[in-house]
PDB file of N, CA and C in Angstrom:
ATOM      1  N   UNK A   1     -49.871  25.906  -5.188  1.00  0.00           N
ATOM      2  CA  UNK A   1     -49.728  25.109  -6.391  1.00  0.00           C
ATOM      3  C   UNK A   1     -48.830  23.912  -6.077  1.00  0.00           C
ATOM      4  N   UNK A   2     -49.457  22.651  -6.775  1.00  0.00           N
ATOM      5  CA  UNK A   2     -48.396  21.674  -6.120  1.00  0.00           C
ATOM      6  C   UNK A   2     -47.362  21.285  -7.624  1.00  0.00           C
ATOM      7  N   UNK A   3     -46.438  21.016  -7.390  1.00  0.00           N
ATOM      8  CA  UNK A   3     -45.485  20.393  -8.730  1.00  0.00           C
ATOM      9  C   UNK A   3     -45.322  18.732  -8.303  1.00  0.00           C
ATOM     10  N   UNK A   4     -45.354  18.274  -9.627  1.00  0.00           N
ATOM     11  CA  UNK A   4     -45.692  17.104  -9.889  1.00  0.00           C
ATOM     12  C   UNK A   4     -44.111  16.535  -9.401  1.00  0.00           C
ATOM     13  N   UNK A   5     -43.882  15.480  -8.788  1.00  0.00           N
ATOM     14  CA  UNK A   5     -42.648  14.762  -8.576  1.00  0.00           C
ATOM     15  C   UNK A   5     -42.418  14.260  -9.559  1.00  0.00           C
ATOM     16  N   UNK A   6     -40.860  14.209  -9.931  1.00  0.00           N
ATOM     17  CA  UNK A   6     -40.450  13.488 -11.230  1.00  0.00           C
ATOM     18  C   UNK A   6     -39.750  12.677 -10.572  1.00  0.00           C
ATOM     19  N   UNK A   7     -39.862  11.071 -10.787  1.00  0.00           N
ATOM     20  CA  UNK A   7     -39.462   9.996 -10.375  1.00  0.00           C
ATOM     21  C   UNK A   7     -37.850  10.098 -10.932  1.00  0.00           C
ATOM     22  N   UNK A   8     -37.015   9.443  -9.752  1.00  0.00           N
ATOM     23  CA  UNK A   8     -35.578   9.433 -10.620  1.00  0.00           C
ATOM     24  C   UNK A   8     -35.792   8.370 -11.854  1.00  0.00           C
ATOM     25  N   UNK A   9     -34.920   8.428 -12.400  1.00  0.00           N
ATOM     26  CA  UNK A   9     -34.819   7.552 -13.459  1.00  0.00           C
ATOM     27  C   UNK A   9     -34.073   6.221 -13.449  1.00  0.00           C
ATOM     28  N   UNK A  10     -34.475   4.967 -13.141  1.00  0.00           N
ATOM     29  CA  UNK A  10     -33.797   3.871 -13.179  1.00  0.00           C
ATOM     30  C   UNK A  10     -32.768   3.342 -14.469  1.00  0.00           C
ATOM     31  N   UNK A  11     -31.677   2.735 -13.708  1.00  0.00           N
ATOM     32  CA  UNK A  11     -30.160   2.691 -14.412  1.00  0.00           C
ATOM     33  C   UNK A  11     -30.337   2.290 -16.399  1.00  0.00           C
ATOM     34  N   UNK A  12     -32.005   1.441 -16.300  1.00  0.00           N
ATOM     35  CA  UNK A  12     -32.211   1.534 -18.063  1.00  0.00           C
ATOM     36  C   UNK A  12     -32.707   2.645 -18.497  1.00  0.00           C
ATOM     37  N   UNK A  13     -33.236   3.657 -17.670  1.00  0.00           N
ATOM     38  CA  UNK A  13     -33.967   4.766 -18.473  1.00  0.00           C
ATOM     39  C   UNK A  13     -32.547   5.775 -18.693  1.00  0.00           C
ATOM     40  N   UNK A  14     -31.386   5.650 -17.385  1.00  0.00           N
ATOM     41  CA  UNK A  14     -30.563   6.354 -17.893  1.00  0.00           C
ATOM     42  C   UNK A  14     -29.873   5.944 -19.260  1.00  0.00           C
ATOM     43  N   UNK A  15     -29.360   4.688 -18.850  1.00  0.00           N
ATOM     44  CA  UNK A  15     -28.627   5.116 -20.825  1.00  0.00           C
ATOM     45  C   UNK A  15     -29.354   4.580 -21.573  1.00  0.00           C
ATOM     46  N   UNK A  16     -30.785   4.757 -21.718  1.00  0.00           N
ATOM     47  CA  UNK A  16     -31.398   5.079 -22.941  1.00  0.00           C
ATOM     48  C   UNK A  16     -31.157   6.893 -22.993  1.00  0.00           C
ATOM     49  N   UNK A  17     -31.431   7.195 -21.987  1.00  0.00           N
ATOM     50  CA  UNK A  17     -31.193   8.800 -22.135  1.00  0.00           C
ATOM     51  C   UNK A  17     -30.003   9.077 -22.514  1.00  0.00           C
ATOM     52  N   UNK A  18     -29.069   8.468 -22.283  1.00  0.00           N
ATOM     53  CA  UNK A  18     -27.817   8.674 -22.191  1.00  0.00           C
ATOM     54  C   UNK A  18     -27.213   8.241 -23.711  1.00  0.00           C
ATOM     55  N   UNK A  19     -27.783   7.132 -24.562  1.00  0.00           N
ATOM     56  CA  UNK A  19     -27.548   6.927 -25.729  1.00  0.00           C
ATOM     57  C   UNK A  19     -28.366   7.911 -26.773  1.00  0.00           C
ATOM     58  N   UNK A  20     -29.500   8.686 -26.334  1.00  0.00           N
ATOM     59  CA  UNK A  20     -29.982   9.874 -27.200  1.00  0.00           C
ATOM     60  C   UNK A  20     -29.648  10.405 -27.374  1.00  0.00           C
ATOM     61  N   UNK A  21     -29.011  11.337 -26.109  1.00  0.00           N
ATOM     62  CA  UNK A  21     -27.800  12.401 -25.960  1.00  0.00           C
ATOM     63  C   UNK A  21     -26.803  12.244 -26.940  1.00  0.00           C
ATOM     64  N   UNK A  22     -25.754  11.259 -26.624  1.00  0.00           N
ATOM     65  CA  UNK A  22     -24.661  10.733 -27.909  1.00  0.00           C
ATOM     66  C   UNK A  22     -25.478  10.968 -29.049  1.00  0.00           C
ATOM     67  N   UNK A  23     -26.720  10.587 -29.757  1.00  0.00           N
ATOM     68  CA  UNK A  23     -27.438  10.342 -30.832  1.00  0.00           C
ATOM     69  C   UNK A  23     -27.075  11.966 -31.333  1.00  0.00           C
ATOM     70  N   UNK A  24     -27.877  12.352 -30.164  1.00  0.00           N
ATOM     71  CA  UNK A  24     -28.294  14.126 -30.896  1.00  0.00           C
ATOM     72  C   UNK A  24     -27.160  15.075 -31.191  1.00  0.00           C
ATOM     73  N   UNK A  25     -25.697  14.863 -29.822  1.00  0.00           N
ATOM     74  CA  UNK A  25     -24.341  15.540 -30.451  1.00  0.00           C
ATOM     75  C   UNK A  25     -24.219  15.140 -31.737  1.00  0.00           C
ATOM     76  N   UNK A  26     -23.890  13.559 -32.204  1.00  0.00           N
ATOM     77  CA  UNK A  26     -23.188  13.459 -33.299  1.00  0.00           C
ATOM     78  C   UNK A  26     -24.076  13.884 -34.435  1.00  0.00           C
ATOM     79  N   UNK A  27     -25.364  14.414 -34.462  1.00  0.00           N
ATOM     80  CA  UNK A  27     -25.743  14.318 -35.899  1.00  0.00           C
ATOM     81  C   UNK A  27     -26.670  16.072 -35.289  1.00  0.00           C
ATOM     82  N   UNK A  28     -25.575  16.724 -34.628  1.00  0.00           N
ATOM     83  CA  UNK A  28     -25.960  18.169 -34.194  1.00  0.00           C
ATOM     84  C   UNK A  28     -27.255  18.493 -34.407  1.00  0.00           C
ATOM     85  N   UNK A  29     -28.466  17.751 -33.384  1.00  0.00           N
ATOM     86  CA  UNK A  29     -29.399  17.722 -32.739  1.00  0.00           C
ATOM     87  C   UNK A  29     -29.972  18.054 -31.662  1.00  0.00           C
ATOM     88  N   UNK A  30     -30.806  18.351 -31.263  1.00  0.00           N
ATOM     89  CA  UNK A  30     -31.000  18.367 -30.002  1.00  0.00           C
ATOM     90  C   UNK A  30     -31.677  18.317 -28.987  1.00  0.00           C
ATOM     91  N   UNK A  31     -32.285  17.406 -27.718  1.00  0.00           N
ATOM     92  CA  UNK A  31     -33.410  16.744 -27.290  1.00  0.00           C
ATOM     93  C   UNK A  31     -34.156  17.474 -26.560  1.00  0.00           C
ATOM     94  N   UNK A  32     -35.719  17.121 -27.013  1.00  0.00           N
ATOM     95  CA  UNK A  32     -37.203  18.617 -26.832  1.00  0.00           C
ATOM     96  C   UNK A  32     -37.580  18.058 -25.602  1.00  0.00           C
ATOM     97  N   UNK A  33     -37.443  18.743 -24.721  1.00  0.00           N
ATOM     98  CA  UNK A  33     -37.316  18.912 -23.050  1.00  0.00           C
ATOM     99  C   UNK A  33     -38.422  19.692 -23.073  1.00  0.00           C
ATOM    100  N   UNK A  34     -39.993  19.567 -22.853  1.00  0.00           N
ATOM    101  CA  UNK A  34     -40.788  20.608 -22.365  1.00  0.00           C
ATOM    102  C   UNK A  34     -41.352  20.100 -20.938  1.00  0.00           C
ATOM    103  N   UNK A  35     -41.593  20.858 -19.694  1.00  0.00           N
ATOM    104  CA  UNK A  35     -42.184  20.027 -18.492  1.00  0.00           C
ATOM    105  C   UNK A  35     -41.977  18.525 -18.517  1.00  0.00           C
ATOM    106  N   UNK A  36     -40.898  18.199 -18.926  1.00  0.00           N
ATOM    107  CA  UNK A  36     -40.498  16.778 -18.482  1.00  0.00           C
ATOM    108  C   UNK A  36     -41.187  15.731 -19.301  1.00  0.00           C
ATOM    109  N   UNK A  37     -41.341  16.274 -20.467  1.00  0.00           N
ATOM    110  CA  UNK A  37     -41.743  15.237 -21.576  1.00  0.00           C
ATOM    111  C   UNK A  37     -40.637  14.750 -22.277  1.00  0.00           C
ATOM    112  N   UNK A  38     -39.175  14.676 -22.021  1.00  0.00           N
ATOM    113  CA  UNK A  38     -38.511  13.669 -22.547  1.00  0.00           C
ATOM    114  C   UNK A  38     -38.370  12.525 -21.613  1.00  0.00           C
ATOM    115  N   UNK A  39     -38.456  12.589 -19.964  1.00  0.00           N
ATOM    116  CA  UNK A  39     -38.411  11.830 -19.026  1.00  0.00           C
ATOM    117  C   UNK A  39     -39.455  10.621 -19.506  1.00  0.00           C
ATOM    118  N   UNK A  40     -40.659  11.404 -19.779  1.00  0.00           N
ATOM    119  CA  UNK A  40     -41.551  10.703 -20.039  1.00  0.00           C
ATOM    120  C   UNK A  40     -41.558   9.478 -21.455  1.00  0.00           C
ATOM    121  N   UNK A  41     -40.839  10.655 -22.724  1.00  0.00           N
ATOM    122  CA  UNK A  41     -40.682   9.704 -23.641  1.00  0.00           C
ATOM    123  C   UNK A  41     -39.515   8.619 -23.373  1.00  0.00           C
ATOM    124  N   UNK A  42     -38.500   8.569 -22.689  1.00  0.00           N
ATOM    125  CA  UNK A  42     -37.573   7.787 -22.129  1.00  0.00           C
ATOM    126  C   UNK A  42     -38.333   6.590 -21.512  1.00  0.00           C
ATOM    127  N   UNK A  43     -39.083   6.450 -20.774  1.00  0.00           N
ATOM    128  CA  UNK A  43     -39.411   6.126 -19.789  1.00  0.00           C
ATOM    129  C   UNK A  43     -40.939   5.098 -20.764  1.00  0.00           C
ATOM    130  N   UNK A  44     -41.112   6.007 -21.906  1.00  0.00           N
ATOM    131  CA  UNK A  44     -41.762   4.522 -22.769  1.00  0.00           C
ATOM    132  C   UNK A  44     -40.866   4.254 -23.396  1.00  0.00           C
ATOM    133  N   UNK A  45     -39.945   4.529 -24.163  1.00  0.00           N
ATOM    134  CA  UNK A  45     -38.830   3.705 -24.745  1.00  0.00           C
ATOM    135  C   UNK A  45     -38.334   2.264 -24.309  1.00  0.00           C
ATOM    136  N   UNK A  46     -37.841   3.007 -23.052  1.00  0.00           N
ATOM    137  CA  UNK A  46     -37.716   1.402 -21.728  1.00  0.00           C
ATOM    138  C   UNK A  46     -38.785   0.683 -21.584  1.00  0.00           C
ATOM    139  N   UNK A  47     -39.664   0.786 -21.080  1.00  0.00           N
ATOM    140  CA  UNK A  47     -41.020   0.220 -21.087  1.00  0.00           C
ATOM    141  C   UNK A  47     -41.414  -0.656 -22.301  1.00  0.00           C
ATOM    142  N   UNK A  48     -41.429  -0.145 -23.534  1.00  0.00           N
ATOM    143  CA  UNK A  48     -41.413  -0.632 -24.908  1.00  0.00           C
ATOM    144  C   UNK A  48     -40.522  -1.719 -25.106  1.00  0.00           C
ATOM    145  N   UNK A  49     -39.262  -2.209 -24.210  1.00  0.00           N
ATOM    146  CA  UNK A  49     -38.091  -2.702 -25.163  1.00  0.00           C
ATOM    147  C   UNK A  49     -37.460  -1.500 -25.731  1.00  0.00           C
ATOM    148  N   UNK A  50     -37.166  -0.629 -26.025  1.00  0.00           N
ATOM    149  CA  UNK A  50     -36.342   0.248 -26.845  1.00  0.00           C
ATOM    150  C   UNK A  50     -37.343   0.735 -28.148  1.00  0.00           C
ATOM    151  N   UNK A  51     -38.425   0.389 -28.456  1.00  0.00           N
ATOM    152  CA  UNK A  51     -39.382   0.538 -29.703  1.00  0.00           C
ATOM    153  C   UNK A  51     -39.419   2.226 -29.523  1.00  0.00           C
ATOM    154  N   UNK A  52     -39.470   2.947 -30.837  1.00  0.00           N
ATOM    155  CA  UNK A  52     -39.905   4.224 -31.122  1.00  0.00           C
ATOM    156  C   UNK A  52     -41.154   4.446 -30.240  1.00  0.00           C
ATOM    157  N   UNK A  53     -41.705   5.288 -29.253  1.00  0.00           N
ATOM    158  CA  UNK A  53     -42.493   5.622 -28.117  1.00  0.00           C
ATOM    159  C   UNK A  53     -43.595   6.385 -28.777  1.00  0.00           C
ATOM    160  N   UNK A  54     -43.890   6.527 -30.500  1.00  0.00           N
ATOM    161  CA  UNK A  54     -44.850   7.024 -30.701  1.00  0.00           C
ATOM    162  C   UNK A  54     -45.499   6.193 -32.166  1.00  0.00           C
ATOM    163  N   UNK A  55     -44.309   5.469 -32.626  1.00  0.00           N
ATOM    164  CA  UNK A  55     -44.712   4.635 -34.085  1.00  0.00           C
ATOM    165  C   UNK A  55     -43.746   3.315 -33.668  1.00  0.00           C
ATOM    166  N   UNK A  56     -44.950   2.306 -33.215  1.00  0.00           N
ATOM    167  CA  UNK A  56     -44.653   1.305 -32.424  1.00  0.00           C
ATOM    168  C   UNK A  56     -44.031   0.308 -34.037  1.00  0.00           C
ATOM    169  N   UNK A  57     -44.009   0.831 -35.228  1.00  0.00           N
ATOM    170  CA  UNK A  57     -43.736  -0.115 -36.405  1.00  0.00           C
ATOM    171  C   UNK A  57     -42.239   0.175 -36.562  1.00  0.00           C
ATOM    172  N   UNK A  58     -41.626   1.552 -36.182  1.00  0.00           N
ATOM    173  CA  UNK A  58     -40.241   1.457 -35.882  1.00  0.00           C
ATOM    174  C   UNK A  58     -39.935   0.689 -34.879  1.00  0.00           C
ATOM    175  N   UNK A  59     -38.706  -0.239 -35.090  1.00  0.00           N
ATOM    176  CA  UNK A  59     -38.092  -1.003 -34.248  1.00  0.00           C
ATOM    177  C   UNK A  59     -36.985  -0.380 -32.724  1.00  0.00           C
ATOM    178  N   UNK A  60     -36.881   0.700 -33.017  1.00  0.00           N
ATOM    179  CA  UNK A  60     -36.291   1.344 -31.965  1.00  0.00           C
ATOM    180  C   UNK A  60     -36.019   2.847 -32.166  1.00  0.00           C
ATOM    181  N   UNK A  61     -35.467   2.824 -31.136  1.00  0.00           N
ATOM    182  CA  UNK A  61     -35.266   4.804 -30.936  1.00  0.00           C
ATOM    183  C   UNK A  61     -33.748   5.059 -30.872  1.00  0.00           C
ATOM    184  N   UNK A  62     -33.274   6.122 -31.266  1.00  0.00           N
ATOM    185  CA  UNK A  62     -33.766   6.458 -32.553  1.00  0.00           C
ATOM    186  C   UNK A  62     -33.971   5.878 -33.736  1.00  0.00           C
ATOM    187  N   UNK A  63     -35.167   6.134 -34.404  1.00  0.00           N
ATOM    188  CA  UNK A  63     -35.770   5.110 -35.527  1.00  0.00           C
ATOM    189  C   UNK A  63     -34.608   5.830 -36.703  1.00  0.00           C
ATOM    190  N   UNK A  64     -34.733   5.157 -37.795  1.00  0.00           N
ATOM    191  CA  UNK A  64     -34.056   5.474 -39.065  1.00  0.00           C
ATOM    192  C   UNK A  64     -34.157   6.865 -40.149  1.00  0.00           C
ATOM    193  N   UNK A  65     -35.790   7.437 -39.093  1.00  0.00           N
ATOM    194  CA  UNK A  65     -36.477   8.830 -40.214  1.00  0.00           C
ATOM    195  C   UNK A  65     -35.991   9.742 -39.209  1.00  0.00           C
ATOM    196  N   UNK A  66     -35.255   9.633 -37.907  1.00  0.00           N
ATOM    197  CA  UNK A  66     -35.003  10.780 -37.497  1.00  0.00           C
ATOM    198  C   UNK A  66     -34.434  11.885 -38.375  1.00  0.00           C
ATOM    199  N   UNK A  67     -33.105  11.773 -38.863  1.00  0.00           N
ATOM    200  CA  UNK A  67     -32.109  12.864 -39.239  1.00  0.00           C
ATOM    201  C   UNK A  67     -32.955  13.380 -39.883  1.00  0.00           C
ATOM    202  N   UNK A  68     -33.185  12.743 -41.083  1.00  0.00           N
ATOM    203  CA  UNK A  68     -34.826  13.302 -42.336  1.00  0.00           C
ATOM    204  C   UNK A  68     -35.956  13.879 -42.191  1.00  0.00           C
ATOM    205  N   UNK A  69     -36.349  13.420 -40.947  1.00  0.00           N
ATOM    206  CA  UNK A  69     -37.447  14.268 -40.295  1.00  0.00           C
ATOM    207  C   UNK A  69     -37.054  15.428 -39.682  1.00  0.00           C
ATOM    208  N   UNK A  70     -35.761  15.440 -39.003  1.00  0.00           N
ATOM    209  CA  UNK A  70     -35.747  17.064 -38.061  1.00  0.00           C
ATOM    210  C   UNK A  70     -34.702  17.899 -39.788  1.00  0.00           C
ATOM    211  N   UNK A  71     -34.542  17.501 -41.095  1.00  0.00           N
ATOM    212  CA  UNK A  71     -34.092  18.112 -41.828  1.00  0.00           C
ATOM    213  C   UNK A  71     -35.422  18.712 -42.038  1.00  0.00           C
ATOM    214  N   UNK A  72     -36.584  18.087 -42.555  1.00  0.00           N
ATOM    215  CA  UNK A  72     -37.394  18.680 -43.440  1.00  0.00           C
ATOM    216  C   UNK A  72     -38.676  19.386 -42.510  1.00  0.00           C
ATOM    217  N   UNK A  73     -38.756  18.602 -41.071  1.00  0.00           N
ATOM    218  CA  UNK A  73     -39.702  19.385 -40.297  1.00  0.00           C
ATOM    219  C   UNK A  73     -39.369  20.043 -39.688  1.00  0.00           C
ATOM    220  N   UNK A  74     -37.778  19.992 -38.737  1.00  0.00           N
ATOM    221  CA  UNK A  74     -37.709  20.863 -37.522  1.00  0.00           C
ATOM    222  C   UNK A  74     -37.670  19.781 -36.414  1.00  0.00           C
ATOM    223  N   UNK A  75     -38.037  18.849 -37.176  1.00  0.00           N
ATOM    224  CA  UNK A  75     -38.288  17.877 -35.208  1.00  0.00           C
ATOM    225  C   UNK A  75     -38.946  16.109 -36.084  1.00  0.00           C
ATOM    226  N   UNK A  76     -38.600  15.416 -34.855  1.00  0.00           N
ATOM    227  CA  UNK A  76     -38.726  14.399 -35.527  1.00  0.00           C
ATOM    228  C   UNK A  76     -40.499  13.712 -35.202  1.00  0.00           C
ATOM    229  N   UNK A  77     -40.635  12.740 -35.497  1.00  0.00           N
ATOM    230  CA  UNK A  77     -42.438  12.640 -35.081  1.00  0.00           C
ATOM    231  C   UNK A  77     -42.646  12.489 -33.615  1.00  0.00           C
ATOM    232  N   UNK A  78     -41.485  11.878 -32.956  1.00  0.00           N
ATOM    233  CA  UNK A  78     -42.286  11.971 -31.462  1.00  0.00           C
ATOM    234  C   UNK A  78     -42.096  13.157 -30.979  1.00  0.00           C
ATOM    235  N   UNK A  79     -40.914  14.103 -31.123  1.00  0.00           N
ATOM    236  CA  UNK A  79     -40.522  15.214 -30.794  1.00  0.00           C
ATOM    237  C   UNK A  79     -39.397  14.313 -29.310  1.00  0.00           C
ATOM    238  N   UNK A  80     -38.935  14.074 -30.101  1.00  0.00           N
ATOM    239  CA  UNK A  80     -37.600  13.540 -29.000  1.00  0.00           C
ATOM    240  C   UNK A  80     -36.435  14.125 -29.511  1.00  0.00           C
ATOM    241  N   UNK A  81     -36.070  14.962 -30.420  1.00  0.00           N
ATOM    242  CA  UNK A  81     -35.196  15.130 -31.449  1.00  0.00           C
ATOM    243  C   UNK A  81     -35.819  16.238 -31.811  1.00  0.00           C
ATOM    244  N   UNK A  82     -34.993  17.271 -32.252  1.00  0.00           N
ATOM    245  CA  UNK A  82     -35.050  18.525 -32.401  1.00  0.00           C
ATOM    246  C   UNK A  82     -34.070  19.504 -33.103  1.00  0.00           C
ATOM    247  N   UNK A  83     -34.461  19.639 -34.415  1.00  0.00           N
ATOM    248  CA  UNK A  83     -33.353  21.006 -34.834  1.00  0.00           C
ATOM    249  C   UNK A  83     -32.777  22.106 -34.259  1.00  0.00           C
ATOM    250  N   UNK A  84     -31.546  21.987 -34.164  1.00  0.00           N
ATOM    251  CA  UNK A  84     -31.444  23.360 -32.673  1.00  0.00           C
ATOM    252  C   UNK A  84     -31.863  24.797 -32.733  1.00  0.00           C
ATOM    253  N   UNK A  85     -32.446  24.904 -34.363  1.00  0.00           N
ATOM    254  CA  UNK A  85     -32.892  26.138 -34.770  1.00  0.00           C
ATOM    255  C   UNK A  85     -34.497  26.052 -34.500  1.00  0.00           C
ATOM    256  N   UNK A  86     -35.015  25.195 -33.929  1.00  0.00           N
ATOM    257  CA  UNK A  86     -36.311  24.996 -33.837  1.00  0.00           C
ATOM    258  C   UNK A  86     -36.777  24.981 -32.334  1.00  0.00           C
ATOM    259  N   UNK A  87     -35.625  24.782 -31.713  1.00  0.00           N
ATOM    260  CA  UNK A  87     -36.152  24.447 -30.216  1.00  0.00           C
ATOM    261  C   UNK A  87     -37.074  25.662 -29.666  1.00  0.00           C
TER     262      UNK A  87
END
């Protein structure tokens, strides 16, 4: 079986990652890591300019419906963000 290489992450994908992180402590959150699909959502964020990586009409990430969305769903629409009771 071969595993897929995960590219390091260049110095903008880190603190975009690195400003999610901060995002998700302060508002006790927490970021949905499955097989390397946050690398991935990072990695359009940067790519984007900073634009929300799944609703290109939000202006950035984290967009403004996060907190509201992981209150009432569990997780926010891209799934970058995550209720810690949901993970």
């Amino acid at each position: 079986m071969t595993r897929k290489k995960i590219n390091p992450l260049t110095q903008k994908e880190q603190a975009i990652l690195h400003r999610l992180e901060r995002f998700a402590q302060r508002n006790n959150l927490e970021l949905f890591n499955v097989k390397g699909s946050l690398f991935d959502r990072v990695r359009t964020i940067a790519n984007n300019g900073g634009v929300c990586p799944c609703f290109p009409d939000r202006p950035h990430c984290p967009c403004s419906q996060v907190i509201q969305e992981c209150k009432e769903k569990g997780e926010c629409g891209c799934r970058v963000f995550v209720a810690p009771k949901c993970k």
